[in-house]
Protein backbone atom coordinates (compact mmCIF):
# COMPACT_ATOMS: atom_id res chain seq x y z
CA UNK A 1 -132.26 -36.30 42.60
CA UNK A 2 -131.88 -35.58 39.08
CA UNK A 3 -134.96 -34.28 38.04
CA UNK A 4 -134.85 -32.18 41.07
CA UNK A 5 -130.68 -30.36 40.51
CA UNK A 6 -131.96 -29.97 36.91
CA UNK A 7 -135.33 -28.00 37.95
CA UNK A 8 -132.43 -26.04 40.17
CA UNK A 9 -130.15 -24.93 37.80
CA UNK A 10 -132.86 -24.32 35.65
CA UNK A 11 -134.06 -21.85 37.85
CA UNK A 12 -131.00 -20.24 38.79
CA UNK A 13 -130.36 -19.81 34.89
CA UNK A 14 -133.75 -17.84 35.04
CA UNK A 15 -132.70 -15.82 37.63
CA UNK A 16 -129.46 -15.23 36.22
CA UNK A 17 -131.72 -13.64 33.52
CA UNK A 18 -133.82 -11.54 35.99
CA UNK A 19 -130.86 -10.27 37.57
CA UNK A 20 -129.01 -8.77 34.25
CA UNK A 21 -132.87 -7.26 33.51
CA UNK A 22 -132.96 -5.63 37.05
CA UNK A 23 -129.10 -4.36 36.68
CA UNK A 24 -129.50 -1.74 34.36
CA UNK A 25 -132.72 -0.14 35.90
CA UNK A 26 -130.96 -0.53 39.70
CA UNK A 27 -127.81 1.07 38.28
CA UNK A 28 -129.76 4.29 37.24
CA UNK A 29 -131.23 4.56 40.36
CA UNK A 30 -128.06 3.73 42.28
CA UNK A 31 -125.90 6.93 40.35
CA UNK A 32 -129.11 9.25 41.04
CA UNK A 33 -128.75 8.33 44.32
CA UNK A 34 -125.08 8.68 44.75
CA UNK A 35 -125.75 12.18 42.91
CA UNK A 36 -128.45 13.10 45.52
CA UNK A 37 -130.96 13.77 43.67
CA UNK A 38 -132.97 10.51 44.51
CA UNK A 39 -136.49 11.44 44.82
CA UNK A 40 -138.87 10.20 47.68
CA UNK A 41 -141.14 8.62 45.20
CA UNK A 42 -138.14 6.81 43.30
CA UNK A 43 -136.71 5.80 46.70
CA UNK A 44 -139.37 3.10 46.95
CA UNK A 45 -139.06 2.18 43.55
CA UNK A 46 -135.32 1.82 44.50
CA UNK A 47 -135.92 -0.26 47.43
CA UNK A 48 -138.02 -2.63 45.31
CA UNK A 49 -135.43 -3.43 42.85
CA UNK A 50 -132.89 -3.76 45.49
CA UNK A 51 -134.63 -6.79 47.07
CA UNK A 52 -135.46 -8.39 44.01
CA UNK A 53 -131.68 -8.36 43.16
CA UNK A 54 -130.77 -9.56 46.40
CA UNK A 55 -133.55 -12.37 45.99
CA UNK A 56 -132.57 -12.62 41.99
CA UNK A 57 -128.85 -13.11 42.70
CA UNK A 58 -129.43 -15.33 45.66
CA UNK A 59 -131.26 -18.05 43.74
CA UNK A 60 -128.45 -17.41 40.43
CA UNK A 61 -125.06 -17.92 42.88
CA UNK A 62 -127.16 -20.71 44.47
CA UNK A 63 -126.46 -22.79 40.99
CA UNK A 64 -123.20 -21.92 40.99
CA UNK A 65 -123.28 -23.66 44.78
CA UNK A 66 -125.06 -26.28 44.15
CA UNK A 67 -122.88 -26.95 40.09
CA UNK A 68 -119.67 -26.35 42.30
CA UNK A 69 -120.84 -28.89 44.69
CA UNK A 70 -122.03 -31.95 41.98
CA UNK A 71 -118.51 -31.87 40.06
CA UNK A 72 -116.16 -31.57 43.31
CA UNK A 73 -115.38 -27.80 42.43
CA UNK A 74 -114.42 -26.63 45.83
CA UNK A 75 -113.28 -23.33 44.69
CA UNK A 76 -116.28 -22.43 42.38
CA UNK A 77 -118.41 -23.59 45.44
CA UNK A 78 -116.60 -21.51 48.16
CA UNK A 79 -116.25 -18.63 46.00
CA UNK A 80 -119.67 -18.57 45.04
CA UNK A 81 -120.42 -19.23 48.96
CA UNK A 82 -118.83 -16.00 49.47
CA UNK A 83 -120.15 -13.91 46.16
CA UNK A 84 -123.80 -14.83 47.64
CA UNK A 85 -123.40 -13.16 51.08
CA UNK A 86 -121.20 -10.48 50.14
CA UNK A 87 -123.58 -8.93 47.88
CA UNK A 88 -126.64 -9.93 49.66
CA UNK A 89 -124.77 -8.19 52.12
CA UNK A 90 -123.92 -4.76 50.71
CA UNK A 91 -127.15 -4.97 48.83
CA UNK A 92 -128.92 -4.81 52.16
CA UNK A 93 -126.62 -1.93 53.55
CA UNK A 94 -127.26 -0.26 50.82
CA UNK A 95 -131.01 -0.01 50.49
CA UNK A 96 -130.80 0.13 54.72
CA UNK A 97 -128.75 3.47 53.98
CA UNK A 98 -130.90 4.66 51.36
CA UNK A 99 -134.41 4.14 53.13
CA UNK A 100 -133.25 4.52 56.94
CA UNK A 101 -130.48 7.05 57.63
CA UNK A 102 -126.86 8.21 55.39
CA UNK A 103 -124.83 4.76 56.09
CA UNK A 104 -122.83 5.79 53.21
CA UNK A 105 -119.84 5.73 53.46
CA UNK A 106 -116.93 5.81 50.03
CA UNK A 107 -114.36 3.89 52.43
CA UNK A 108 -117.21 1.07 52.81
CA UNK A 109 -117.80 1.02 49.11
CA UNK A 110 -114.62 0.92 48.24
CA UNK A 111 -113.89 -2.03 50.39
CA UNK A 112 -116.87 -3.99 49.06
CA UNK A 113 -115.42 -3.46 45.32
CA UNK A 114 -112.19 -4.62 46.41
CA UNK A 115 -113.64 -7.33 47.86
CA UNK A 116 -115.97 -8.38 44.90
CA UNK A 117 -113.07 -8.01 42.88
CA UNK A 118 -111.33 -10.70 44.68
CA UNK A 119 -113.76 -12.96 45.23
CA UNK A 120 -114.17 -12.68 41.66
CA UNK A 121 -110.58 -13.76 40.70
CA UNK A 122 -111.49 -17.22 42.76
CA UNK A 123 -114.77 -17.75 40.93
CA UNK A 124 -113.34 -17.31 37.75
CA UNK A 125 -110.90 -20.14 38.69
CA UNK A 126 -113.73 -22.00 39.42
CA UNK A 127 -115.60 -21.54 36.30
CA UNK A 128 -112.05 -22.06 34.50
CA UNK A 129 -112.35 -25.54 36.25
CA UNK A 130 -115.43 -26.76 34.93
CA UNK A 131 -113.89 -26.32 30.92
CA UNK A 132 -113.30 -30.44 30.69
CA UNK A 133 -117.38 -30.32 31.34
CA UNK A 134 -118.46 -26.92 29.67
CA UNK A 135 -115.87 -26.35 26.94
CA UNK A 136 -114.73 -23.22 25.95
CA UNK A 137 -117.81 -21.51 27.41
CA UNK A 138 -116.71 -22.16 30.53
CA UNK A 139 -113.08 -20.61 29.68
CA UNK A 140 -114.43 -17.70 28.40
CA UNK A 141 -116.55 -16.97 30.91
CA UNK A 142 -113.87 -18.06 33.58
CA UNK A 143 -111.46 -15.99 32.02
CA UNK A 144 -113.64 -13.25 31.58
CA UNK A 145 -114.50 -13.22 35.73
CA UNK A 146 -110.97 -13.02 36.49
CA UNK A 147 -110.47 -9.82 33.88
CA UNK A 148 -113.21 -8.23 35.73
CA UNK A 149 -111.94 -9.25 39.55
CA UNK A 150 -108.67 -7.77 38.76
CA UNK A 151 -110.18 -4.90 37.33
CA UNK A 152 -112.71 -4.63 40.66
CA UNK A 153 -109.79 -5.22 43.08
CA UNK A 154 -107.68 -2.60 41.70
CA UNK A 155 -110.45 -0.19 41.93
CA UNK A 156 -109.13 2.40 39.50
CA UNK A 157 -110.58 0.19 36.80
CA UNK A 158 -113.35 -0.73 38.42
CA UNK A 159 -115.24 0.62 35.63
CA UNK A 160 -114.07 -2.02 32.88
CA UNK A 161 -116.09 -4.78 35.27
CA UNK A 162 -119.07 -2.92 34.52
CA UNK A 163 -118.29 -3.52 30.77
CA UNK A 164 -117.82 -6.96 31.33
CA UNK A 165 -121.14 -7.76 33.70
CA UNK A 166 -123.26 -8.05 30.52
CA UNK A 167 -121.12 -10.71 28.05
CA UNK A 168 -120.19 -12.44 31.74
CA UNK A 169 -123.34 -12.93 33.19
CA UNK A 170 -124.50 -14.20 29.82
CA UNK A 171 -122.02 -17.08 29.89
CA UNK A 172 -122.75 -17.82 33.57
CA UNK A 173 -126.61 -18.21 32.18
CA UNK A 174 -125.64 -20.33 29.32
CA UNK A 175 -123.40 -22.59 31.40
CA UNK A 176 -126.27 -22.98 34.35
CA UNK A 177 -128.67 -23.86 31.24
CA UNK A 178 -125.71 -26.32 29.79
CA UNK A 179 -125.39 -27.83 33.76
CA UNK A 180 -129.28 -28.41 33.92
CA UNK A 181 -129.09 -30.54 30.68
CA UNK A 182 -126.57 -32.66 32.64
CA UNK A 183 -127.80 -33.10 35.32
C-alpha cells in the first residue's frame, strides 16, 4: 500500500504541474472568449485545453483526497471532495457553452467564484492542518488558500486569487511531492 499512495501523490504532484502549465494558455483563451472574439479555429484549441484541465486537476485534488484521507484530515478531504467536482463541473459548462450553444451566463459565473472562494477558505484549513506533518510549507500554503478564498468569495477581489494561483499551486506541488516521500 505504500509503494502504491506514494506512486499517487507522485502523480498528482505531476499533475499539479500540468495544470499551472495549462492555466496560463486556458486563461488567454478564456478572456478572448469572454471578449467574443474567439475564433472557430481557436475554439477547438480551447476545448482541448479545457479537458486536459479538467483531467489535470482531477488527478492533482485527487492527492489532496487521498493525503486528507491517510492523516485523518476530514476537512482537507471534504473540501478537496468538493474543489474536484465543482471545477470539473464549471469546467465542463464552460467548454459545453463555448462549443454547443451561449450557456453563459455572468450570474452563473459569479456564483461559481463565490463558491470556489469558499470552498477555498475550508481547504486552506485543511492544508493549515497538515503543518505538524509539512511544516511551515503547509502554513504558507494554507494560509495563502484562505487569502485567496476570501478574496474569491467576495468577488470584488476576485482578481488578487489570480495573483495568488501561481505561488499557491506551487506549495500544493511541493507538499504532494513532500507527502509521497512519506508515504
Amino acid at each position: 500500500m505504500k509503494n502504491k499512495l506514494h506512486n499517487q501523490l507522485r502523480t498528482a504532484g505531476i499533475a499539479g504541474i500540468a495544470v499551472l502549465a495549462l492555466a496560463v494558455p486556458t486563461f488567454v483563451l478564456a478572456v478572448i472568449r469572454t471578449l467574443g472574439t474567439l475564433e472557430p479555429a481557436l475554439i477547438g484549441l480551447y476545448a482541448a485545453f479545457t479537458i486536459a484541465g479538467i483531467i489535470t486537476a482531477i488527478i492533482f485534488l485527487r492527492g489532496f483526497i487521498l493525503l486528507g484521507k491517510k492523516v485523518k484530515n476530514d476537512i482537507l478531504y471534504a473540501a478537496s471532495y468538493a474543489m474536484l467536482i465543482s471545477t470539473a463541473a464549471f469546467l465542463a459548462y464552460d467548454m459545453a457553452s463555448t462549443l454547443f450553444i451561449q450557456l453563459g451566463n455572468m450570474l452563473i459565473y459569479t456564483l461559481f467564484v463565490f463558491l470556489m472562494g469558499v470552498i477555498s477558505i475550508f481547504f486552506g484549513f485543511g492544508i493549515l492542518k497538515l503543518e505538524p506533518k509539512f511544516g511551515s510549507i503547509a502554513s504558507i500554503a494554507g494560509f495563502l488558500e484562505i487569502l485567496s478564498g476570501i478574496t474569491l468569495a467576495s468577488i470584488l477581489l476576485s482578481f488578487v486569487a489570480l495573483l495568488l494561483v501561481i505561488p499557491v499551486s506551487i506549495l500544493e506541488i511541493a507538499i504532494l511531492f513532500r507527502a509521497a516521500k512519506f508515504f
